[in-house]
Each structure stands twice: as structure tokens, then as C-alpha cells.
C-alpha atoms as a PDB file:
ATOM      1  CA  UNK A   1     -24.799  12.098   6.557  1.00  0.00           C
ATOM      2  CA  UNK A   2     -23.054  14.082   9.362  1.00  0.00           C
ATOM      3  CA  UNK A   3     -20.870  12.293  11.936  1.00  0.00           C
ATOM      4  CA  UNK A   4     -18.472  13.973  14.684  1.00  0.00           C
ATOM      5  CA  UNK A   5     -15.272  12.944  14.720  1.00  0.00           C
ATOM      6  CA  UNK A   6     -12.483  13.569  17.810  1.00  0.00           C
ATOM      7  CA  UNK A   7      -8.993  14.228  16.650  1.00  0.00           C
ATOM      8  CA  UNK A   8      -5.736  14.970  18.956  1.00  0.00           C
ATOM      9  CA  UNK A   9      -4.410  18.758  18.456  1.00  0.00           C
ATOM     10  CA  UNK A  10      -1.298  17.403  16.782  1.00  0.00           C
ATOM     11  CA  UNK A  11      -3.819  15.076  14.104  1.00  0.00           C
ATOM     12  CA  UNK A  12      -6.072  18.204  13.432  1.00  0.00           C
ATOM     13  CA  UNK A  13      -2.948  20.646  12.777  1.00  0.00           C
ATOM     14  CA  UNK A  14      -1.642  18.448  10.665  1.00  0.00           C
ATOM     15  CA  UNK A  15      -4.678  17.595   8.745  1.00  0.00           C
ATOM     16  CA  UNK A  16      -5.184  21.247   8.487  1.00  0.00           C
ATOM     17  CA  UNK A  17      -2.101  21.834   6.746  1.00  0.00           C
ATOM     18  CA  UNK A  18      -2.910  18.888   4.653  1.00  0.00           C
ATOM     19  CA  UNK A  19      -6.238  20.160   3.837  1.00  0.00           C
ATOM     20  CA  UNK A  20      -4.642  23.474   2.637  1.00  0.00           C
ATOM     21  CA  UNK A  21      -2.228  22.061   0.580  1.00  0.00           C
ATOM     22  CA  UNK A  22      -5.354  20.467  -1.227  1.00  0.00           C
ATOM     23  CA  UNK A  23      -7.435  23.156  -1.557  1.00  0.00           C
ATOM     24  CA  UNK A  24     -10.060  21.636   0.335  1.00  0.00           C
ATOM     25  CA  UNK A  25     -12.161  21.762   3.649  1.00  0.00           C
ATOM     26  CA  UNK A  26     -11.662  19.755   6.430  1.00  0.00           C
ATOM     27  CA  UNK A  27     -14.793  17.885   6.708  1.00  0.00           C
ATOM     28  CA  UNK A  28     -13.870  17.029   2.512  1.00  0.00           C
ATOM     29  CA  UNK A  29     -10.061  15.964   3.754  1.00  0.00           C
ATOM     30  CA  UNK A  30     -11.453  13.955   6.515  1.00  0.00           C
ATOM     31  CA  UNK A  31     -13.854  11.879   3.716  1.00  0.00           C
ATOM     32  CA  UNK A  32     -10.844  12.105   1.307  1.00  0.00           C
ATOM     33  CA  UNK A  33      -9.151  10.278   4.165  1.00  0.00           C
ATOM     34  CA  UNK A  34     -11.610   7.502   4.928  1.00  0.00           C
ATOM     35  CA  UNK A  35     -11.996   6.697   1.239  1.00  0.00           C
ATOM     36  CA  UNK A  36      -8.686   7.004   1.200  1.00  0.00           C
ATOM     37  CA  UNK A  37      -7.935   3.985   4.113  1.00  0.00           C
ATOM     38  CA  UNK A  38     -11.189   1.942   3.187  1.00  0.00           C
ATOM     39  CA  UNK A  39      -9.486   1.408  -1.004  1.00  0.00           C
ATOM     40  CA  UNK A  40      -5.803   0.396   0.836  1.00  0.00           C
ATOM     41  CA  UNK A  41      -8.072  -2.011   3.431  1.00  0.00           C
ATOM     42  CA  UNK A  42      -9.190  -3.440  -0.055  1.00  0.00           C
ATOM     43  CA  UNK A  43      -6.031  -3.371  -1.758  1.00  0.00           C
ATOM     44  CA  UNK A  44      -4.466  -5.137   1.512  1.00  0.00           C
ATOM     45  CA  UNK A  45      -7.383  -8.299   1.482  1.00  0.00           C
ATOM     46  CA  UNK A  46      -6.795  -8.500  -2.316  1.00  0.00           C
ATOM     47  CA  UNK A  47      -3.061  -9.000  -1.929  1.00  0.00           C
ATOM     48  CA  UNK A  48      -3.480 -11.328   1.253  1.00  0.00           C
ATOM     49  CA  UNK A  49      -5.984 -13.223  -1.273  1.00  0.00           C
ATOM     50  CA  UNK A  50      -3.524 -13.795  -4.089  1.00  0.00           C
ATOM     51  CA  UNK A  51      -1.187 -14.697  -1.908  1.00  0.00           C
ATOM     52  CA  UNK A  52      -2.921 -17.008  -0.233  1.00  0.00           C
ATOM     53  CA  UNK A  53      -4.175 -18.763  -3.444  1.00  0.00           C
ATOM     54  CA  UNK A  54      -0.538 -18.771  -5.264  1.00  0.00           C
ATOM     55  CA  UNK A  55       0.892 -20.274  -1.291  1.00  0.00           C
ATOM     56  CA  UNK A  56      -0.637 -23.578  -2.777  1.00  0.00           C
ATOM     57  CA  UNK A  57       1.339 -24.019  -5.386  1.00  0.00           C
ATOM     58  CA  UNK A  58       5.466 -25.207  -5.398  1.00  0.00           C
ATOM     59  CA  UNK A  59       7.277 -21.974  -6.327  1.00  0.00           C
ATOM     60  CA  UNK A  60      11.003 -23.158  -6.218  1.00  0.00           C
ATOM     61  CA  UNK A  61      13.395 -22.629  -8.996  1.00  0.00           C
ATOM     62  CA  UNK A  62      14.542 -25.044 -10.667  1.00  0.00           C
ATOM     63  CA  UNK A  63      18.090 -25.733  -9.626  1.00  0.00           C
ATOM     64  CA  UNK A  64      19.619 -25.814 -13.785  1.00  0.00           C
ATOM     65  CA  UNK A  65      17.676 -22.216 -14.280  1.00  0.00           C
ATOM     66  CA  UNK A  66      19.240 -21.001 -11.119  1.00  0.00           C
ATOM     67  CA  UNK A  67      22.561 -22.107 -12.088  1.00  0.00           C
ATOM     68  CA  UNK A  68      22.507 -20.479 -15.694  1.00  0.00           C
ATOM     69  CA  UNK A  69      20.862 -17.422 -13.926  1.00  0.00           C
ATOM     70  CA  UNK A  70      23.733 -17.336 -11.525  1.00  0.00           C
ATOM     71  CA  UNK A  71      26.558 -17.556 -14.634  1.00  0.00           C
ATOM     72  CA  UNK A  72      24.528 -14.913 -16.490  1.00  0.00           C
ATOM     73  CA  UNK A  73      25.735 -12.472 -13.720  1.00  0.00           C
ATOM     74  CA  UNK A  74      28.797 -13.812 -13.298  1.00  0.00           C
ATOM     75  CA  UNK A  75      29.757 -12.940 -16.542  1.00  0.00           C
ATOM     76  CA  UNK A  76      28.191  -9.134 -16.563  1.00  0.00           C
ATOM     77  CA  UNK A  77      30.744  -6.497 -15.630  1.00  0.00           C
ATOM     78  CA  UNK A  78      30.186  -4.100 -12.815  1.00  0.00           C
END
């Protein structure tokens, strides 16, 4: 499918030289880009999803582990 696209002078020089450094067209970049932004969308919802799940669930430390964490380092030298 063909679709027109509008980009400002400074987005299409840029993507140029972008487009060049791949070795590729600039209709190919521009789809390169979209897939690009459409798998990081994805990423982004799966992240917010885990996050969301694991918010349910206590997540503190347990003061004792903390404590022998904390003398751990106290003890490494710098």
C-alpha cells in the first residue's frame, strides 16, 4: 500500500542522511521507522503491564537483609 507522508525540511534531511547511512531508500527508512516505533509502543504496554501486575504485590526488604546488605559494603574497600 502507498500512503503520503508530510515531513518538516529539518525531519526529511535528517532522515536522508539516516537513510544513507543504511543503504536504503527513503520510502524503506520511513517503514523501517514505523516498525521501528509500533515494536517500542509494544515493548512500552508490556513493561506498563508487568508493572502493573508486580504493583500488587509488597516489595519491601526485609529490614535484617537490608542490614547485612548494608555491612556487606561496609566492609568492601574502595
Amino acid at each position: 500500500m502507498d500512503m503520503a507522508i508530510t515531513l518538516d525540511n529539518n525531519l526529511f534531511r535528517e532522515a536522508e542522511r539516516e537513510a544513507e547511512q543504511l543503504d536504503v531508500s527513503i520510502p524503506e527508512f520511513c517503514s523501517l521507522a514505523v516498525k521501528e516505533f509500533i515494536k517500542n509502543r509494544k515493548k512500552s504496554e508490556l513493561t506498563k503491564q508487568i508493572n502493573d501486575f508486580y504493583s500488587q504485590f509488597k516489595t519491601e526488604i526485609d529490614a535484617d537483609i537490608l542490614q547485612a546488605q548494608y555491612d556487606m559494603l561496609a566492609e568492601e574497600e574502595w
